[in-house]
PDB file of N, CA and C in Angstrom:
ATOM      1  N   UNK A   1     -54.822 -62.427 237.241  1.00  0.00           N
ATOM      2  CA  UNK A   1     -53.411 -62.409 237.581  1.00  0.00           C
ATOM      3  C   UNK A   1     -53.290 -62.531 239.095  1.00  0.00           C
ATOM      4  N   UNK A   2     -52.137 -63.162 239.602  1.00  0.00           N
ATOM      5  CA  UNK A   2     -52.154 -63.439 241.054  1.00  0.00           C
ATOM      6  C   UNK A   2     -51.533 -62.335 241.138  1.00  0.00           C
ATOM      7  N   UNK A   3     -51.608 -61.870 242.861  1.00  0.00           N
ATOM      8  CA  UNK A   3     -51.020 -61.308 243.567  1.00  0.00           C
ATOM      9  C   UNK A   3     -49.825 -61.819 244.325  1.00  0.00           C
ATOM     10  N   UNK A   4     -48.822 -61.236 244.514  1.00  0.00           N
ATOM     11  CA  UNK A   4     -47.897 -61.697 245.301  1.00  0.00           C
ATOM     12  C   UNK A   4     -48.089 -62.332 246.697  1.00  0.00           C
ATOM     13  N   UNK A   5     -49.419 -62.102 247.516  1.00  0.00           N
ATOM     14  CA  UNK A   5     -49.698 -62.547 248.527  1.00  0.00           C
ATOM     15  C   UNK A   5     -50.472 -64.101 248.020  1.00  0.00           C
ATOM     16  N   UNK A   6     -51.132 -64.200 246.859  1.00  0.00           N
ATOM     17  CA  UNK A   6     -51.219 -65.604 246.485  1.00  0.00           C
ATOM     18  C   UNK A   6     -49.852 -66.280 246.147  1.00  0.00           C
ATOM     19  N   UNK A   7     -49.093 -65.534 245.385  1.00  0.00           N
ATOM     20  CA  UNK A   7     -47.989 -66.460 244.645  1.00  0.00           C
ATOM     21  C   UNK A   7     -47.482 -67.172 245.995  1.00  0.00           C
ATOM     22  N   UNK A   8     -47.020 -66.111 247.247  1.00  0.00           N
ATOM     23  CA  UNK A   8     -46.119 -66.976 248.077  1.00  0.00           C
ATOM     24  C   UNK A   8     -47.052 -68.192 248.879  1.00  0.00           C
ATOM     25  N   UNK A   9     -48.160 -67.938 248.859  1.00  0.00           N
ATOM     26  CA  UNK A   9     -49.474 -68.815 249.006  1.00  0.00           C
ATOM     27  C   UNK A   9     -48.856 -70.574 248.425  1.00  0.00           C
ATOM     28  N   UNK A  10     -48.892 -70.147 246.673  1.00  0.00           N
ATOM     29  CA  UNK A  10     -48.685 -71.144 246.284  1.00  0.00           C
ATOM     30  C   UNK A  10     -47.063 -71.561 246.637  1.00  0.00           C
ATOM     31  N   UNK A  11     -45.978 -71.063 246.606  1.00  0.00           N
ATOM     32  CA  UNK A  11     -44.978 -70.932 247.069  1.00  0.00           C
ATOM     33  C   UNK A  11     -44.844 -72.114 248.701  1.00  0.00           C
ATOM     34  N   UNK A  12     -45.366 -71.606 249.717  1.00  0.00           N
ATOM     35  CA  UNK A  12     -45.541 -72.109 250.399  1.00  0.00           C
ATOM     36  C   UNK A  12     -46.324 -73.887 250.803  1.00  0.00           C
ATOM     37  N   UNK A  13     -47.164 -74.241 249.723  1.00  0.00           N
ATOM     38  CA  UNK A  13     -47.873 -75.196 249.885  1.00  0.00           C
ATOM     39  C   UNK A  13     -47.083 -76.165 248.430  1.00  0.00           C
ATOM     40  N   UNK A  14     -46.677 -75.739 247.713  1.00  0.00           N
ATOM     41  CA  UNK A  14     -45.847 -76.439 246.831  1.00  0.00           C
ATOM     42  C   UNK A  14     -46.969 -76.196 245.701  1.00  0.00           C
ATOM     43  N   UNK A  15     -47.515 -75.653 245.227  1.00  0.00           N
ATOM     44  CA  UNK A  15     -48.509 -75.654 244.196  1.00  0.00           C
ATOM     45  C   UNK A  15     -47.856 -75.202 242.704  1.00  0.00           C
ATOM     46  N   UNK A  16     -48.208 -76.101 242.110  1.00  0.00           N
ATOM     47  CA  UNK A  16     -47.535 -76.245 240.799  1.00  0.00           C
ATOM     48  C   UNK A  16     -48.346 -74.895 239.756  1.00  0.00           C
ATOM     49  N   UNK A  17     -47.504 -74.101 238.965  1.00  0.00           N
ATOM     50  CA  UNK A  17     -48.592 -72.967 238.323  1.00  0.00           C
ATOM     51  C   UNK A  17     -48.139 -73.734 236.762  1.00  0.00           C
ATOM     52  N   UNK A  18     -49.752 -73.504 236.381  1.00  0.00           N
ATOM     53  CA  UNK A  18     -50.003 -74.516 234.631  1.00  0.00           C
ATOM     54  C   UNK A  18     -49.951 -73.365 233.944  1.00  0.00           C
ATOM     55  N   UNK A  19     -48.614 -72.742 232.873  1.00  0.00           N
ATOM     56  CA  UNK A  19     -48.553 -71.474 232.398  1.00  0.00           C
ATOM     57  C   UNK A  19     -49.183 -72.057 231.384  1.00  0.00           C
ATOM     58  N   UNK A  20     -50.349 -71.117 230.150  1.00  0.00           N
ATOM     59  CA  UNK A  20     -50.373 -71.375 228.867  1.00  0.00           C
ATOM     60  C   UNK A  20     -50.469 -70.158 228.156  1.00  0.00           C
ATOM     61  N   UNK A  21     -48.847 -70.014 227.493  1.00  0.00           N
ATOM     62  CA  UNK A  21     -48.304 -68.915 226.865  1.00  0.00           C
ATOM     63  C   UNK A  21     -48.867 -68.909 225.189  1.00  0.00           C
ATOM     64  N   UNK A  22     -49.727 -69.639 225.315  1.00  0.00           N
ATOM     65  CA  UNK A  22     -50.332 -70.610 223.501  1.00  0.00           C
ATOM     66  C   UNK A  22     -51.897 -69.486 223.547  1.00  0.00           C
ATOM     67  N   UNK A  23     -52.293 -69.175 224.468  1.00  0.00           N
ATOM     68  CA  UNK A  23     -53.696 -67.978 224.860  1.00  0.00           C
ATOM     69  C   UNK A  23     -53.118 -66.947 224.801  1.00  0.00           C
ATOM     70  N   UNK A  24     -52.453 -65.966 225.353  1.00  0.00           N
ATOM     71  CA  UNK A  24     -52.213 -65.043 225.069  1.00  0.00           C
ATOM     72  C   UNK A  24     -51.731 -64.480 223.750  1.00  0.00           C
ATOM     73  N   UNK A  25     -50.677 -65.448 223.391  1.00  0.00           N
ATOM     74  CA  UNK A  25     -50.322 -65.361 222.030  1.00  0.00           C
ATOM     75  C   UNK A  25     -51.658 -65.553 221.160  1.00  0.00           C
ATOM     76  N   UNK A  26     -52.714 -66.615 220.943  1.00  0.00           N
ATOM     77  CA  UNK A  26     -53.727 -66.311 220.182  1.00  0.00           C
ATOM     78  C   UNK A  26     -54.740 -65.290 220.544  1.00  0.00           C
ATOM     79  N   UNK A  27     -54.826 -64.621 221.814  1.00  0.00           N
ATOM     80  CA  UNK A  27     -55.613 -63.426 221.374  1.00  0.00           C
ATOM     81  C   UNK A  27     -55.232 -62.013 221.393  1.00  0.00           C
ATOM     82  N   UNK A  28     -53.066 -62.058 221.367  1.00  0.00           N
ATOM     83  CA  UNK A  28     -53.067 -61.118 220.888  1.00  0.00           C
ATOM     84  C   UNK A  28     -52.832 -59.916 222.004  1.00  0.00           C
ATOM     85  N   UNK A  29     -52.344 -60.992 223.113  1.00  0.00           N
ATOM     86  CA  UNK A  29     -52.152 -59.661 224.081  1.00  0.00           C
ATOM     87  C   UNK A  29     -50.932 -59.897 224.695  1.00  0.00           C
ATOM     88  N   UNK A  30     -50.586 -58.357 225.126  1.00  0.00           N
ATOM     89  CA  UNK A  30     -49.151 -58.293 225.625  1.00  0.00           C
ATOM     90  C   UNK A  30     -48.604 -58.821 226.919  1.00  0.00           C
ATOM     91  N   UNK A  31     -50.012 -59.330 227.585  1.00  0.00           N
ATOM     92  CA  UNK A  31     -49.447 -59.621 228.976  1.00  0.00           C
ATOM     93  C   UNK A  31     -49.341 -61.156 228.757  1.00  0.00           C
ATOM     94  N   UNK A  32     -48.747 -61.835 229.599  1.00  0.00           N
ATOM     95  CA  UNK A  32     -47.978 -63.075 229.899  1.00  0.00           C
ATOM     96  C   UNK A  32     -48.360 -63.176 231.742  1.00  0.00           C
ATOM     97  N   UNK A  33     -48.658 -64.462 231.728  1.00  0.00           N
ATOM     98  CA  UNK A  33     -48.637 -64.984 233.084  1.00  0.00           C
ATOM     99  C   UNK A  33     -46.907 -64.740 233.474  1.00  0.00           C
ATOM    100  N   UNK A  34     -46.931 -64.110 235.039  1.00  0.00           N
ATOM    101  CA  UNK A  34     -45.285 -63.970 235.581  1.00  0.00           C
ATOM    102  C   UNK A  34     -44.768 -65.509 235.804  1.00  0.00           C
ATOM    103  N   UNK A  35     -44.100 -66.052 235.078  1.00  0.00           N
ATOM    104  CA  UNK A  35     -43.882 -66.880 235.123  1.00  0.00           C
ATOM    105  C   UNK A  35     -42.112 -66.745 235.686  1.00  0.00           C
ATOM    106  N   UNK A  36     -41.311 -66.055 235.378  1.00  0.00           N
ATOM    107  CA  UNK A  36     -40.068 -66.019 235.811  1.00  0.00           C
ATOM    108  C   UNK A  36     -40.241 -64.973 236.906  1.00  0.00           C
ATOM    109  N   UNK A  37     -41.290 -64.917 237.656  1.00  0.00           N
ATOM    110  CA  UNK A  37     -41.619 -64.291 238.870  1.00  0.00           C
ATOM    111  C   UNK A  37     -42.004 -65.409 239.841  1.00  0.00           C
ATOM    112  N   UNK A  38     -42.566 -66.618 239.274  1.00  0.00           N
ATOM    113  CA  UNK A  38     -43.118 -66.968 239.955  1.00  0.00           C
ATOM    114  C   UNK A  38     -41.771 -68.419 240.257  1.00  0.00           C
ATOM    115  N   UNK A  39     -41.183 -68.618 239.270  1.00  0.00           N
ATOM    116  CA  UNK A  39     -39.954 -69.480 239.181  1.00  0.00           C
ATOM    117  C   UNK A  39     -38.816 -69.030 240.624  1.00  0.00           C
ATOM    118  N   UNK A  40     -38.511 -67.900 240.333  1.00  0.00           N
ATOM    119  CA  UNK A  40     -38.105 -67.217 241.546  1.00  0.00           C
ATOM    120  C   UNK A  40     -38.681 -67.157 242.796  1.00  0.00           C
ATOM    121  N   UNK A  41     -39.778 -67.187 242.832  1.00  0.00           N
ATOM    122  CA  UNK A  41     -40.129 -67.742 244.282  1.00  0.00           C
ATOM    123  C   UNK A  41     -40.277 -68.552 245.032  1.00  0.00           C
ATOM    124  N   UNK A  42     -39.679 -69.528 243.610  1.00  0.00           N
ATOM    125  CA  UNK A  42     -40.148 -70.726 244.097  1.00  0.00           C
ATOM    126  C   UNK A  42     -40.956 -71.579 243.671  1.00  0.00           C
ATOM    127  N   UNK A  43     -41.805 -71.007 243.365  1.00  0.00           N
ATOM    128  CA  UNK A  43     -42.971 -71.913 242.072  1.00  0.00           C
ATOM    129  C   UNK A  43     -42.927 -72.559 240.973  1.00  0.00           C
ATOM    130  N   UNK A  44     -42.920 -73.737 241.447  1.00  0.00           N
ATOM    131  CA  UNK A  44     -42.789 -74.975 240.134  1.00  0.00           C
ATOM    132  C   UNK A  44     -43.702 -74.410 239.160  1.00  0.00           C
ATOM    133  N   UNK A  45     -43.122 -74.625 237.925  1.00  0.00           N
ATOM    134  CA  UNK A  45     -44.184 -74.050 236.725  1.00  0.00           C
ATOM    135  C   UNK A  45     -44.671 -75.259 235.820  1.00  0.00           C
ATOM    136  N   UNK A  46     -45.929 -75.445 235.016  1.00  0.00           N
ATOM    137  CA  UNK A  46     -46.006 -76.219 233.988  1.00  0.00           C
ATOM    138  C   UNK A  46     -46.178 -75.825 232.883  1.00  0.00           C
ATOM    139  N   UNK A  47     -45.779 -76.178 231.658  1.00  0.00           N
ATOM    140  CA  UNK A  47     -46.509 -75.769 230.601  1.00  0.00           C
ATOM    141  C   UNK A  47     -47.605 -76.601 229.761  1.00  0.00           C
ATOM    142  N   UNK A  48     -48.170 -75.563 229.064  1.00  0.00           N
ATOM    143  CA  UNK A  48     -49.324 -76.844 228.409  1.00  0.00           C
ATOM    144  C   UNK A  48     -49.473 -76.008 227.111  1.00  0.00           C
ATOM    145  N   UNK A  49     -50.766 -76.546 226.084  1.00  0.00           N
ATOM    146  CA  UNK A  49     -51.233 -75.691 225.060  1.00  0.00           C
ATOM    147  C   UNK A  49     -51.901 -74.969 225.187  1.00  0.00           C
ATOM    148  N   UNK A  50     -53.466 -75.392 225.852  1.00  0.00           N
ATOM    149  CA  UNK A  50     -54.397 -74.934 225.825  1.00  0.00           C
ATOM    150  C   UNK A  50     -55.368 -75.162 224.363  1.00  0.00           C
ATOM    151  N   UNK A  51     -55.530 -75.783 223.961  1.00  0.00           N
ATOM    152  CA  UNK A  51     -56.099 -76.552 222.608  1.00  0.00           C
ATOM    153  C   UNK A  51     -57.359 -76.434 222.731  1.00  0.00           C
ATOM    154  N   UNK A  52     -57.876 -74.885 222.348  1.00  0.00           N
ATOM    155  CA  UNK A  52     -58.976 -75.366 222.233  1.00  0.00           C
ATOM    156  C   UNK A  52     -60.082 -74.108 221.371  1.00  0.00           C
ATOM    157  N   UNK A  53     -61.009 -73.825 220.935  1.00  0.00           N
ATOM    158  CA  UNK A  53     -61.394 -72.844 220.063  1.00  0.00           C
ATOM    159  C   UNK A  53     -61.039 -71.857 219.750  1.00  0.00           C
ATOM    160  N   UNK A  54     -60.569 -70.965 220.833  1.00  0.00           N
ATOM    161  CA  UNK A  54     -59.985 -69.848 221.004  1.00  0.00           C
ATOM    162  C   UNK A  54     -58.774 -69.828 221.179  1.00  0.00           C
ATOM    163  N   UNK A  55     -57.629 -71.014 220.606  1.00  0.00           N
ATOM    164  CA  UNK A  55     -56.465 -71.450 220.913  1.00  0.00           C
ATOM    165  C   UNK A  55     -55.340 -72.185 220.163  1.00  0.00           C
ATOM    166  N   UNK A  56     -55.793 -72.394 218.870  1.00  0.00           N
ATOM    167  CA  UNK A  56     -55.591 -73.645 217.894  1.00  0.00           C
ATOM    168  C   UNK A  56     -53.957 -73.486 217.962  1.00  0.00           C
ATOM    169  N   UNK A  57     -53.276 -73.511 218.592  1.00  0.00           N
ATOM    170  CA  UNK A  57     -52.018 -73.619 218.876  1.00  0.00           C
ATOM    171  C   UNK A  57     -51.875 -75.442 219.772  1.00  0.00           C
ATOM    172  N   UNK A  58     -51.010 -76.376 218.928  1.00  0.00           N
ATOM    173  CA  UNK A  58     -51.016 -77.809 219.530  1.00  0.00           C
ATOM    174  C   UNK A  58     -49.667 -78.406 219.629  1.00  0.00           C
ATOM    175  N   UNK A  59     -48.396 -76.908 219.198  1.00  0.00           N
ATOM    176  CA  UNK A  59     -46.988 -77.508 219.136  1.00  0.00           C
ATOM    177  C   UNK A  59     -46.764 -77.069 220.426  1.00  0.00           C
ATOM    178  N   UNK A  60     -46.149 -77.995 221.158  1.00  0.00           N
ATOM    179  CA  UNK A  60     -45.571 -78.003 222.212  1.00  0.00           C
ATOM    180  C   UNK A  60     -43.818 -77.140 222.106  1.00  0.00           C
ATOM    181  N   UNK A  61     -43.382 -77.572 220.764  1.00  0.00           N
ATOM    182  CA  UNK A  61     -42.081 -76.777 220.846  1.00  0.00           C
ATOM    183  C   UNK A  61     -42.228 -75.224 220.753  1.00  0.00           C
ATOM    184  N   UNK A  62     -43.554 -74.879 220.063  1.00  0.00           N
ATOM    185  CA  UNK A  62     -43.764 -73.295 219.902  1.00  0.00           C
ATOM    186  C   UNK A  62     -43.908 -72.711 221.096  1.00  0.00           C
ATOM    187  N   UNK A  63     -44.840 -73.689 222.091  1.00  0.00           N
ATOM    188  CA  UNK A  63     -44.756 -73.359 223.509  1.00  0.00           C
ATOM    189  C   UNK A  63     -43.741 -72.924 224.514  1.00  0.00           C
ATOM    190  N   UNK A  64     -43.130 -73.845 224.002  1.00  0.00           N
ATOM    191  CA  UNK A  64     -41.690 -73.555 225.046  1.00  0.00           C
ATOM    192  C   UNK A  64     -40.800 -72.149 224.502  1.00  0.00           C
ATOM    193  N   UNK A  65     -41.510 -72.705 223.040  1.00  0.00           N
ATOM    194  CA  UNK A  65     -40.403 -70.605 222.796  1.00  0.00           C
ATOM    195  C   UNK A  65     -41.103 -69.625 223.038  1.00  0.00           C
ATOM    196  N   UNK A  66     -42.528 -69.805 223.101  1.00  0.00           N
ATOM    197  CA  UNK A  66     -43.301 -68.809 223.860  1.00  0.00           C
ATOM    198  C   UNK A  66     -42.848 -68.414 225.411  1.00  0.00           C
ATOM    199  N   UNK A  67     -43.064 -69.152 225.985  1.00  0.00           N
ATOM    200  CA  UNK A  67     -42.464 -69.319 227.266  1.00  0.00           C
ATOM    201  C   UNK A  67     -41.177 -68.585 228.048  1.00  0.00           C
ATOM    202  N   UNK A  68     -39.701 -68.592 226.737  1.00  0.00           N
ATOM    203  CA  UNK A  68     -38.474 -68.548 226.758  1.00  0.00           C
ATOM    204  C   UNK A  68     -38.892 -66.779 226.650  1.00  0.00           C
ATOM    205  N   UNK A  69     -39.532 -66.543 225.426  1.00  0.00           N
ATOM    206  CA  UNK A  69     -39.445 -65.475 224.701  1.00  0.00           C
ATOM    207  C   UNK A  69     -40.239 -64.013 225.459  1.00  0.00           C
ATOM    208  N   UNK A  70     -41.365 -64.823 225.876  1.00  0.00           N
ATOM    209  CA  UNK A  70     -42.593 -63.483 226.354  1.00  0.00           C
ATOM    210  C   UNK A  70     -42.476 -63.802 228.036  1.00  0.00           C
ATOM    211  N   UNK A  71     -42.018 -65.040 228.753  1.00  0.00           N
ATOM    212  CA  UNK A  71     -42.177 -65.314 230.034  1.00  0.00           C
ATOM    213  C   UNK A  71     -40.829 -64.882 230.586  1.00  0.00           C
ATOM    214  N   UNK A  72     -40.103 -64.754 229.946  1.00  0.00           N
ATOM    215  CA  UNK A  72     -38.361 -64.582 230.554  1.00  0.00           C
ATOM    216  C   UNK A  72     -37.784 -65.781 231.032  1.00  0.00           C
ATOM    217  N   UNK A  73     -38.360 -67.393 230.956  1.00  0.00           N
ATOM    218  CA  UNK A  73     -37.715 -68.567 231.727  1.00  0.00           C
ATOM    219  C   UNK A  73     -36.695 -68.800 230.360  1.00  0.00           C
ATOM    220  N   UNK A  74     -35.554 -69.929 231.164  1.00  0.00           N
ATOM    221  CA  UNK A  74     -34.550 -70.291 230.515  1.00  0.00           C
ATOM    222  C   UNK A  74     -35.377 -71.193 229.357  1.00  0.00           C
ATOM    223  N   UNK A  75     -34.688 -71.992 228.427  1.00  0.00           N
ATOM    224  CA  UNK A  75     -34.870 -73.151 227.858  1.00  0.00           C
ATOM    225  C   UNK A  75     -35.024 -74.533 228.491  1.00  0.00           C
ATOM    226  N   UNK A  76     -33.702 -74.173 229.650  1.00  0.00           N
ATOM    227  CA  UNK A  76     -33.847 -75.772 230.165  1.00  0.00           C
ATOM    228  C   UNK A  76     -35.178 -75.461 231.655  1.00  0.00           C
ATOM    229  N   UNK A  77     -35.299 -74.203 231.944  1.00  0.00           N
ATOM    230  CA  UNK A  77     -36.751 -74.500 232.942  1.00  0.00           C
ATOM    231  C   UNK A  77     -37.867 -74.390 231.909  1.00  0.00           C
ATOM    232  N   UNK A  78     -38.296 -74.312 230.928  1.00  0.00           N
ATOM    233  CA  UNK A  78     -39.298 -74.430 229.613  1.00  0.00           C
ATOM    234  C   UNK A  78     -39.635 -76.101 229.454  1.00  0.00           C
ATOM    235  N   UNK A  79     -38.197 -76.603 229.023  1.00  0.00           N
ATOM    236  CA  UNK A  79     -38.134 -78.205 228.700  1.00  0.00           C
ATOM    237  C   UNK A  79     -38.202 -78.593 230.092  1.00  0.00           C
ATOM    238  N   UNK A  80     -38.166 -78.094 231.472  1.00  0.00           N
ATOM    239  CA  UNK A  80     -38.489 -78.906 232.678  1.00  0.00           C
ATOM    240  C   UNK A  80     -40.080 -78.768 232.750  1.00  0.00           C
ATOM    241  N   UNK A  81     -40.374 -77.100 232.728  1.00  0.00           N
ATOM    242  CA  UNK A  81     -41.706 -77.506 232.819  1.00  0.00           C
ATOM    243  C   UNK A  81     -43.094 -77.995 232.274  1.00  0.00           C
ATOM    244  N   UNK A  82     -42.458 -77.912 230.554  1.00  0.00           N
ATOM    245  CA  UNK A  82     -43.017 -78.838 229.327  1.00  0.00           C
ATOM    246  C   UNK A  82     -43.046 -80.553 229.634  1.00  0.00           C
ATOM    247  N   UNK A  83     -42.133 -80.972 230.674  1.00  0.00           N
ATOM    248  CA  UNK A  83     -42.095 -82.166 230.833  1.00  0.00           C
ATOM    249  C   UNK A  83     -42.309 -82.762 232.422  1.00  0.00           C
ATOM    250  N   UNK A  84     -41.194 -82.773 233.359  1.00  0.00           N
ATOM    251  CA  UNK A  84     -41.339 -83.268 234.519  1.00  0.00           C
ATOM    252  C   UNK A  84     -42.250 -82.383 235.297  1.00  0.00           C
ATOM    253  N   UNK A  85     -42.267 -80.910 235.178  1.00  0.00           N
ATOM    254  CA  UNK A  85     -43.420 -80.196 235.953  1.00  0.00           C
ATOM    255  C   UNK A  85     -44.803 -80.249 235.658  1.00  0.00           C
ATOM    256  N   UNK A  86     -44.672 -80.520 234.263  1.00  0.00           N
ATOM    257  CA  UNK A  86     -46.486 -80.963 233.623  1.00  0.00           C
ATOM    258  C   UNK A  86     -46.745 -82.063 234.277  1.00  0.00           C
ATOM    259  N   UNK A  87     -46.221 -83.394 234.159  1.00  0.00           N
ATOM    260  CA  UNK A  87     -46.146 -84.708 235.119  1.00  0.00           C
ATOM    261  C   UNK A  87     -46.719 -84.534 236.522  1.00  0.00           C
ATOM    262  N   UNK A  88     -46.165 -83.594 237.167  1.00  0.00           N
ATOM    263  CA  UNK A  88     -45.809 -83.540 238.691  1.00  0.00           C
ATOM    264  C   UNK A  88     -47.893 -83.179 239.128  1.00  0.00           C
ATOM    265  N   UNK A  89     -47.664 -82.197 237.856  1.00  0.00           N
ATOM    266  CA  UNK A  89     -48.989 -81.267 237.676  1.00  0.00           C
ATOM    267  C   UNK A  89     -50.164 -82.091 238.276  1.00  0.00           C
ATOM    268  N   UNK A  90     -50.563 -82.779 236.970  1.00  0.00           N
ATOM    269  CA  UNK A  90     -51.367 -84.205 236.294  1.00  0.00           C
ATOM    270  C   UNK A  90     -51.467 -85.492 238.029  1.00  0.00           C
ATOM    271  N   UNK A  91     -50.353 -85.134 238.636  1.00  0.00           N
ATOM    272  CA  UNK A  91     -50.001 -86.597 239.733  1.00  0.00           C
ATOM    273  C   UNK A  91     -49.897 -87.863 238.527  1.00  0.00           C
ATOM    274  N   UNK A  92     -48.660 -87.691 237.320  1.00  0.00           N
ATOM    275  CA  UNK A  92     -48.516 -88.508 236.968  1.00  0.00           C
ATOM    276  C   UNK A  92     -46.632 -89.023 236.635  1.00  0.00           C
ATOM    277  N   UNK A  93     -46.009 -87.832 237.772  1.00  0.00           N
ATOM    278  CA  UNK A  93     -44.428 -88.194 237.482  1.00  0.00           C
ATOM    279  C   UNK A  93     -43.844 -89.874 237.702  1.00  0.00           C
ATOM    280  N   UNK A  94     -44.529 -90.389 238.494  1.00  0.00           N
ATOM    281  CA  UNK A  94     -44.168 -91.831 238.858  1.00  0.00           C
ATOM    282  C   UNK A  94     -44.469 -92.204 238.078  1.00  0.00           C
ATOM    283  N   UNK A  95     -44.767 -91.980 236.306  1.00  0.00           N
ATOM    284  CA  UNK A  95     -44.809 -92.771 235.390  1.00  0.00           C
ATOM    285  C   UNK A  95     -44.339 -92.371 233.887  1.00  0.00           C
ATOM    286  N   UNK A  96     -44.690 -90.872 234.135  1.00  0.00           N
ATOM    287  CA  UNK A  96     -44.267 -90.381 233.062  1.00  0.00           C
ATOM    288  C   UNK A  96     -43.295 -88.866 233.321  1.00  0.00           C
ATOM    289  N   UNK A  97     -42.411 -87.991 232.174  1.00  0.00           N
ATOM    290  CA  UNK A  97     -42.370 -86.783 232.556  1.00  0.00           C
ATOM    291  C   UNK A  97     -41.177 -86.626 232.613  1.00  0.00           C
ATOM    292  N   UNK A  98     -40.378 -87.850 232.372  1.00  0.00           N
ATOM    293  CA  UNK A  98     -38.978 -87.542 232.558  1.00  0.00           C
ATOM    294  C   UNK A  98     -38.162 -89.270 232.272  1.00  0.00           C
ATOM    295  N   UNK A  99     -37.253 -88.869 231.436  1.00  0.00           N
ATOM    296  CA  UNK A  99     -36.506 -90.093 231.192  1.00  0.00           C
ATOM    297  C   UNK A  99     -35.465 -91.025 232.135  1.00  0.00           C
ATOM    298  N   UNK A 100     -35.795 -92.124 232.640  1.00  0.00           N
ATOM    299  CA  UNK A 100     -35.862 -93.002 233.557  1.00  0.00           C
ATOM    300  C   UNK A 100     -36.318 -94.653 233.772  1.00  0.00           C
ATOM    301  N   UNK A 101     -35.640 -95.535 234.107  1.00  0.00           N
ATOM    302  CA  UNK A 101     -36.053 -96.724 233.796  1.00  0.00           C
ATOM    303  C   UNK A 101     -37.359 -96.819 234.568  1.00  0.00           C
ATOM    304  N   UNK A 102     -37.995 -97.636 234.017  1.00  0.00           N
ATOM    305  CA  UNK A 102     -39.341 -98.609 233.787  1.00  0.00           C
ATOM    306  C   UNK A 102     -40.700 -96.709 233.499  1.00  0.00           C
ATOM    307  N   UNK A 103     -40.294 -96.124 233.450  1.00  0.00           N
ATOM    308  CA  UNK A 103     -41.359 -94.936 232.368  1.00  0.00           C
ATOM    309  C   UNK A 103     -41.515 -94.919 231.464  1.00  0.00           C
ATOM    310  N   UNK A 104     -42.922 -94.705 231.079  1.00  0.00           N
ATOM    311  CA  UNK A 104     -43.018 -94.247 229.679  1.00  0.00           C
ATOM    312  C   UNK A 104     -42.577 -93.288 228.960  1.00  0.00           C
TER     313      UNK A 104
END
């Protein structure tokens, strides 16, 4: 878990935080990355799955209600960071991540 002297860290340099609320939920624990801590400071958030042995969670919409539900973010910063902040993440918004002519 970061510290507040990292968060404003990332805060400061523009660093995007990759929440995956899809792990905690599969193993079952109460803590949650601060994600509407870190929104508030400023910190672009992303979301993702995390797909992987210890994780078998691959819906992206369950994600975002994870997110809404255990992280405290809205819906529409969930669907931003399920989409244009994952993009931004990756260095792939100039193509994808958000609806816009000539994107995928």
């Amino acid at each position: 878990m970061s510290n507040d002297k990292g968060l404003k860290q990332m805060a400061k340099k523009g660093t995007i935080g990759v929440m995956l609320p899809g792990t905690p939920f599969s193993l079952m624990m109460k803590d949650y990355a601060p994600a509407r801590k870190m929104i508030d400071m400023g910190i672009p958030v992303a979301l993702a799955t995390d797909l992987n042995p210890n994780c078998w969670v691959e819906n992206m919409q369950f994600i975002i209600q994870l997110a809404c539900f255990n992280m405290k973010i809205t819906p529409a910063e969930a669907i931003c960071a399920a989409t244009f902040n994952a993009a931004c993440a990756i260095g792939k918004n100039d193509s994808i991540g958000s609806l816009e002519k000539g994107k995928q």
